[in-house]
Protein backbone atom coordinates (compact mmCIF):
# COMPACT_ATOMS: atom_id res chain seq x y z
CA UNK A 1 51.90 99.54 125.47
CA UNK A 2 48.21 99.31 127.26
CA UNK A 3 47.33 102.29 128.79
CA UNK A 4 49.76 105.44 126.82
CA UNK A 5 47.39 106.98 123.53
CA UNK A 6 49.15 106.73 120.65
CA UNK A 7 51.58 104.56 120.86
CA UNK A 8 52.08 101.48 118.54
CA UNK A 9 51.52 97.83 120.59
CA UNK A 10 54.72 96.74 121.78
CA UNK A 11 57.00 99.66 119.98
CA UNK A 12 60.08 99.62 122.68
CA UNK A 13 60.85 102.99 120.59
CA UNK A 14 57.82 104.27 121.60
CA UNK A 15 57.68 103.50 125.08
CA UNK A 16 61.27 105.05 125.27
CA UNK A 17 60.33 107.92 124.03
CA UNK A 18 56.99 108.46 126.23
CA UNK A 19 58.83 107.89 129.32
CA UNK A 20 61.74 110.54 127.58
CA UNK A 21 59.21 112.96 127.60
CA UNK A 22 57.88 112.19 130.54
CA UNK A 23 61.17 112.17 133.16
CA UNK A 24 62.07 115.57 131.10
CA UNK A 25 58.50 117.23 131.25
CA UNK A 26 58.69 118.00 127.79
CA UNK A 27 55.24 116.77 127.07
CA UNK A 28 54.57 117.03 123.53
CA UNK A 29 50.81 115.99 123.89
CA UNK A 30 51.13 113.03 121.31
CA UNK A 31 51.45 110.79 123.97
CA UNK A 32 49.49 110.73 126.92
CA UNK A 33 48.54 108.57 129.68
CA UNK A 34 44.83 107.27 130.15
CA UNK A 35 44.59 104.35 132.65
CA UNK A 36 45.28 104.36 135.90
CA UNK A 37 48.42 102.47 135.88
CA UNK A 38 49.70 104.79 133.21
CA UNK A 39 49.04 107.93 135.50
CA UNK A 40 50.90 106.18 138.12
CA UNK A 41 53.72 105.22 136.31
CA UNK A 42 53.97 108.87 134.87
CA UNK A 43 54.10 110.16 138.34
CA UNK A 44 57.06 108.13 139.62
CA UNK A 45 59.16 108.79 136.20
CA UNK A 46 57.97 112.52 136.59
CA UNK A 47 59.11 112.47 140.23
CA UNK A 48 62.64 110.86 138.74
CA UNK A 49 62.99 113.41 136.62
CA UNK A 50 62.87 116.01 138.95
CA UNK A 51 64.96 114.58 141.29
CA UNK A 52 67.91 113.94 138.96
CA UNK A 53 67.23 117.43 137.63
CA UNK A 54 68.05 119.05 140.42
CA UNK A 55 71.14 116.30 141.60
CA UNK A 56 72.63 117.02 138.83
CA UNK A 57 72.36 120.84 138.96
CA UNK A 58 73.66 121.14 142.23
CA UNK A 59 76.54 118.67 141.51
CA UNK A 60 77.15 121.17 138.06
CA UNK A 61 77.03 123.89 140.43
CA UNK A 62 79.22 122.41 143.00
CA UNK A 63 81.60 121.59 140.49
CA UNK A 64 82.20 124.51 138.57
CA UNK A 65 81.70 126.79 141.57
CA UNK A 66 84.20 125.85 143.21
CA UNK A 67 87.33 128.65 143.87
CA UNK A 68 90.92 127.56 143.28
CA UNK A 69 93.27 128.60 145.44
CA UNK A 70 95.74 130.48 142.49
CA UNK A 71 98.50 130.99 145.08
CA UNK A 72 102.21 131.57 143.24
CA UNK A 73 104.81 130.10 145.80
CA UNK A 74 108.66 131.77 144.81
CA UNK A 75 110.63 128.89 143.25
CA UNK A 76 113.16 129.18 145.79
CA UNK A 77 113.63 130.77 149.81
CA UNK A 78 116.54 132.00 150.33
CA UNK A 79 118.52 132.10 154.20
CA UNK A 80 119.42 135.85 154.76
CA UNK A 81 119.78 138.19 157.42
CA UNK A 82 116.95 140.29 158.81
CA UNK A 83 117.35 142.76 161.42
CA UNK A 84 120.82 140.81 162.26
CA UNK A 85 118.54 136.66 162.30
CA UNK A 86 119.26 134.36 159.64
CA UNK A 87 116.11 133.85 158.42
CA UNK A 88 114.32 132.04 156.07
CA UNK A 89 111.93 133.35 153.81
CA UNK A 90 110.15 132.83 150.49
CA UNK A 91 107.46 134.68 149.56
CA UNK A 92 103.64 133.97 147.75
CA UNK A 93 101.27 136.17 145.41
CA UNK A 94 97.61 135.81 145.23
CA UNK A 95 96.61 135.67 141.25
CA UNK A 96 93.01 135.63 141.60
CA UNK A 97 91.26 139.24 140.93
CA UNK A 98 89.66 139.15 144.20
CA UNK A 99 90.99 139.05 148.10
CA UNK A 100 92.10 135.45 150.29
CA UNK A 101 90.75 136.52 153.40
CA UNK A 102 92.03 135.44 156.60
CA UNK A 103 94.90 133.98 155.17
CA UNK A 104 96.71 131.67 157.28
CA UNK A 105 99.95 129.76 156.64
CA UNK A 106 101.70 126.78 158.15
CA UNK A 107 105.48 125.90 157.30
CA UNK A 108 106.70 122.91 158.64
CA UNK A 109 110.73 120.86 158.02
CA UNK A 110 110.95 117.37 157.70
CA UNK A 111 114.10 116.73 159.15
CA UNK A 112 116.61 113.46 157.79
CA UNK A 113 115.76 109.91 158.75
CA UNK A 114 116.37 108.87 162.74
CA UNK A 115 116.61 105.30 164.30
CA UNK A 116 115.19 104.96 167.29
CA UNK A 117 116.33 102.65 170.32
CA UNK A 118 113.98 100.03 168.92
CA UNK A 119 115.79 100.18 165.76
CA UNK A 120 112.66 101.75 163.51
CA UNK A 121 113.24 104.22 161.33
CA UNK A 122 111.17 107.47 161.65
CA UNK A 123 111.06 111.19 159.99
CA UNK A 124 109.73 113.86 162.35
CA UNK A 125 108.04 116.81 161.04
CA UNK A 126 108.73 119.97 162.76
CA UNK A 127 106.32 122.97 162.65
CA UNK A 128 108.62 125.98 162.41
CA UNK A 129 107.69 129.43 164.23
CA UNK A 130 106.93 132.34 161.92
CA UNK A 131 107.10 136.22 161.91
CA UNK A 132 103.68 136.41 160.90
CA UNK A 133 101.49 133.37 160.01
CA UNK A 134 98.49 135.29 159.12
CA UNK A 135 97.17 138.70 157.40
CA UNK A 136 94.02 139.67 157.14
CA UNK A 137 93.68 139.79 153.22
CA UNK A 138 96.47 138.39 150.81
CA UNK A 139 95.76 140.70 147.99
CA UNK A 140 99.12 141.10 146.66
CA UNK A 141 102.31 139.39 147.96
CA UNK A 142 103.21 137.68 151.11
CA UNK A 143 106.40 137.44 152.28
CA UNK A 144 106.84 134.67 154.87
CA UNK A 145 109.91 134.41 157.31
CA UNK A 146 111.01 132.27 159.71
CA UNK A 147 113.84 133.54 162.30
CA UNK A 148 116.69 131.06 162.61
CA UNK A 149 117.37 131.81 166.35
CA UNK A 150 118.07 128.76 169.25
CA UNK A 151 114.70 127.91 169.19
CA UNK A 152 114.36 127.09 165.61
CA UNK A 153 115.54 123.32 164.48
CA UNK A 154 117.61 124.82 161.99
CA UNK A 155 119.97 126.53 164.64
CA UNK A 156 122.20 124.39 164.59
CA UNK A 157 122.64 123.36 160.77
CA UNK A 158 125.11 124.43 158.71
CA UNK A 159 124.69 125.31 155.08
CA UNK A 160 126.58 121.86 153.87
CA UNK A 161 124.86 119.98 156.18
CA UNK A 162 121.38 121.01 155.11
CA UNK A 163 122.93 120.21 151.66
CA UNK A 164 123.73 116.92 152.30
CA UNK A 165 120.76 115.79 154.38
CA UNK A 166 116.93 115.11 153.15
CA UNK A 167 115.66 118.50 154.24
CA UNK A 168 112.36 119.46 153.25
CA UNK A 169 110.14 122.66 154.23
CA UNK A 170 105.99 122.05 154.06
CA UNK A 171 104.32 124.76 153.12
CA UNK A 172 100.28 124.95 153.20
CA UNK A 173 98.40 128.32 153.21
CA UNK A 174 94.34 128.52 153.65
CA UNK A 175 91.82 130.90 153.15
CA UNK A 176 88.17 132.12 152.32
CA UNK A 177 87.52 133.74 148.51
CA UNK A 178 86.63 137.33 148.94
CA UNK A 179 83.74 136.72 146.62
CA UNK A 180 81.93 133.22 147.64
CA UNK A 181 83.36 133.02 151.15
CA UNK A 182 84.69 129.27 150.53
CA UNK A 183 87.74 127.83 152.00
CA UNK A 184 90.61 127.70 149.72
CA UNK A 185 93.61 125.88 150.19
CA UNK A 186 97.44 125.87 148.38
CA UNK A 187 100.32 123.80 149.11
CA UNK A 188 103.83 123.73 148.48
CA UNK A 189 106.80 121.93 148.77
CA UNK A 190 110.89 123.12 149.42
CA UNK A 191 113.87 120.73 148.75
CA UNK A 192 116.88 121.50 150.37
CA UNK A 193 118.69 122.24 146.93
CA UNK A 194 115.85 124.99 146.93
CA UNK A 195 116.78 126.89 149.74
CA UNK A 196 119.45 129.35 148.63
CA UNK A 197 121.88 131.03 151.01
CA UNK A 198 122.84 134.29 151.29
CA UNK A 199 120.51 135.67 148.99
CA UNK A 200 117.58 137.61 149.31
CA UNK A 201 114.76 138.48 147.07
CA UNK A 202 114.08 140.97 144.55
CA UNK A 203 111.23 143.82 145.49
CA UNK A 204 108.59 143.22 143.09
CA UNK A 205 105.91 146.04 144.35
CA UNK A 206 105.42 148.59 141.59
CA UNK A 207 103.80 152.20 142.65
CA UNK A 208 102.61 153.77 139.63
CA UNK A 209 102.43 157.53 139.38
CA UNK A 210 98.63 157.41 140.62
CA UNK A 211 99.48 155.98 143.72
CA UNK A 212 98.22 152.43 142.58
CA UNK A 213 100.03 149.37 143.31
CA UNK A 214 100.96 146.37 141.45
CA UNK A 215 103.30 143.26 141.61
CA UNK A 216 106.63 142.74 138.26
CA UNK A 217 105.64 139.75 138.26
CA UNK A 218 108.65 139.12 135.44
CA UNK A 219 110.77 139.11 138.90
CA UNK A 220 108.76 137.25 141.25
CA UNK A 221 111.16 134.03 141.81
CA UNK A 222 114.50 136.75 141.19
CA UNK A 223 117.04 136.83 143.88
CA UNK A 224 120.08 138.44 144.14
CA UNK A 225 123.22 137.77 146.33
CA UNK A 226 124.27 139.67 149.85
């Protein structure tokens, strides 16, 4: 190769290796450019290097970086009374160590197939009103409910009906991590056979005798009947 010091004529090895060295600024010093074209070439492969260098680190970064949402969703909600509504509610924990800040969630029911006058057959989804759809901080557990009253589409809905129909609750909750102030997201998803009536949940907050608090979380998804 004319122009690189110490490298053998046509050696593809060689040449590999120089341009190796090169893109990764080792620069061992047996190899070195001295022509004109050579110094040239070294500054584009050098200018390469860099470049993927730092791609590739801030891919890495992005990658791994990157916060997971963590959020337990109770295997079931249950339809109990509370404060004399029917009202559905099923409940979420944060796992992470640190805080979801300006948590927000969203429930929505996708109510059983409809034909309309045209004959096509649609599914509507339904956002459903909640007690509370946000908190500050979700640092331990969240309990969401949603009041059955005669403004919510399940008014009217029986517990064998809801059986029987393709009922199915929507649940997505978003956030920011305490820590790197990136938006987290966590989903979930309710069949009807997992709504339970006429149970309600088991407390899971824990008060130990320093006056810290923590979550059993051996009886998290527990329920118990009314």
């Amino acid at each position: 190769m004319n122009g690189i010091n110490n490298v053998r004529p046509n050696s593809f090895l060689d040449a590999f290796s120089f341009s190796v060295q090169t893109m990764a600024t080792i620069g061992y010093g047996a190899m070195y450019p001295e022509s004109l074209p050579a110094h040239t070439l070294v500054a584009i492969e050098v200018f390469i290097g860099l470049l993927g260098l730092a791609m590739i680190t801030s891919l890495m970064f992005v990658r791994f970086s990157r916060p997971t949402a963590r959020v337990l969703f109770s295997k079931v909600a249950v339809i109990c009374p509370y404060n004399g509504v029917p009202t559905l509610m099923f409940r979420v924990a944060n796992l992470r160590n640190n805080w979801i800040v300006e948590a927000q969630v969203r429930v929505s029911l996708l109510m059983p197939d409809t034909i309309t006058k045209e004959g096509y057959t649609i599914r509507h989804l339904v956002d459903l009103s909640l007690v509370r759809s946000q908190t500050p901080f979700l640092a331990l557990t969240w309990m969401i409910m949603h009041p059955i009253n005669s403004n919510s589409p399940l008014f009217s809905i029986n517990q064998e009906e809801f059986l029987r129909e393709d009922y199915q609750i929507f649940i997505t909750l978003m956030g920011f991590d305490g820590t790197l102030s990136q938006t987290i997201h966590g989903r979930h998803i309710y069949f009807n056979q997992d709504i339970i009536w006429d149970h309600h949940f088991v407390d899971v907050v824990r008060i130990t005798p320093d006056g810290n608090r923590y979550i059993d979380d051996a009886k998290f998804h527990d329920i118990l009947p009314i």
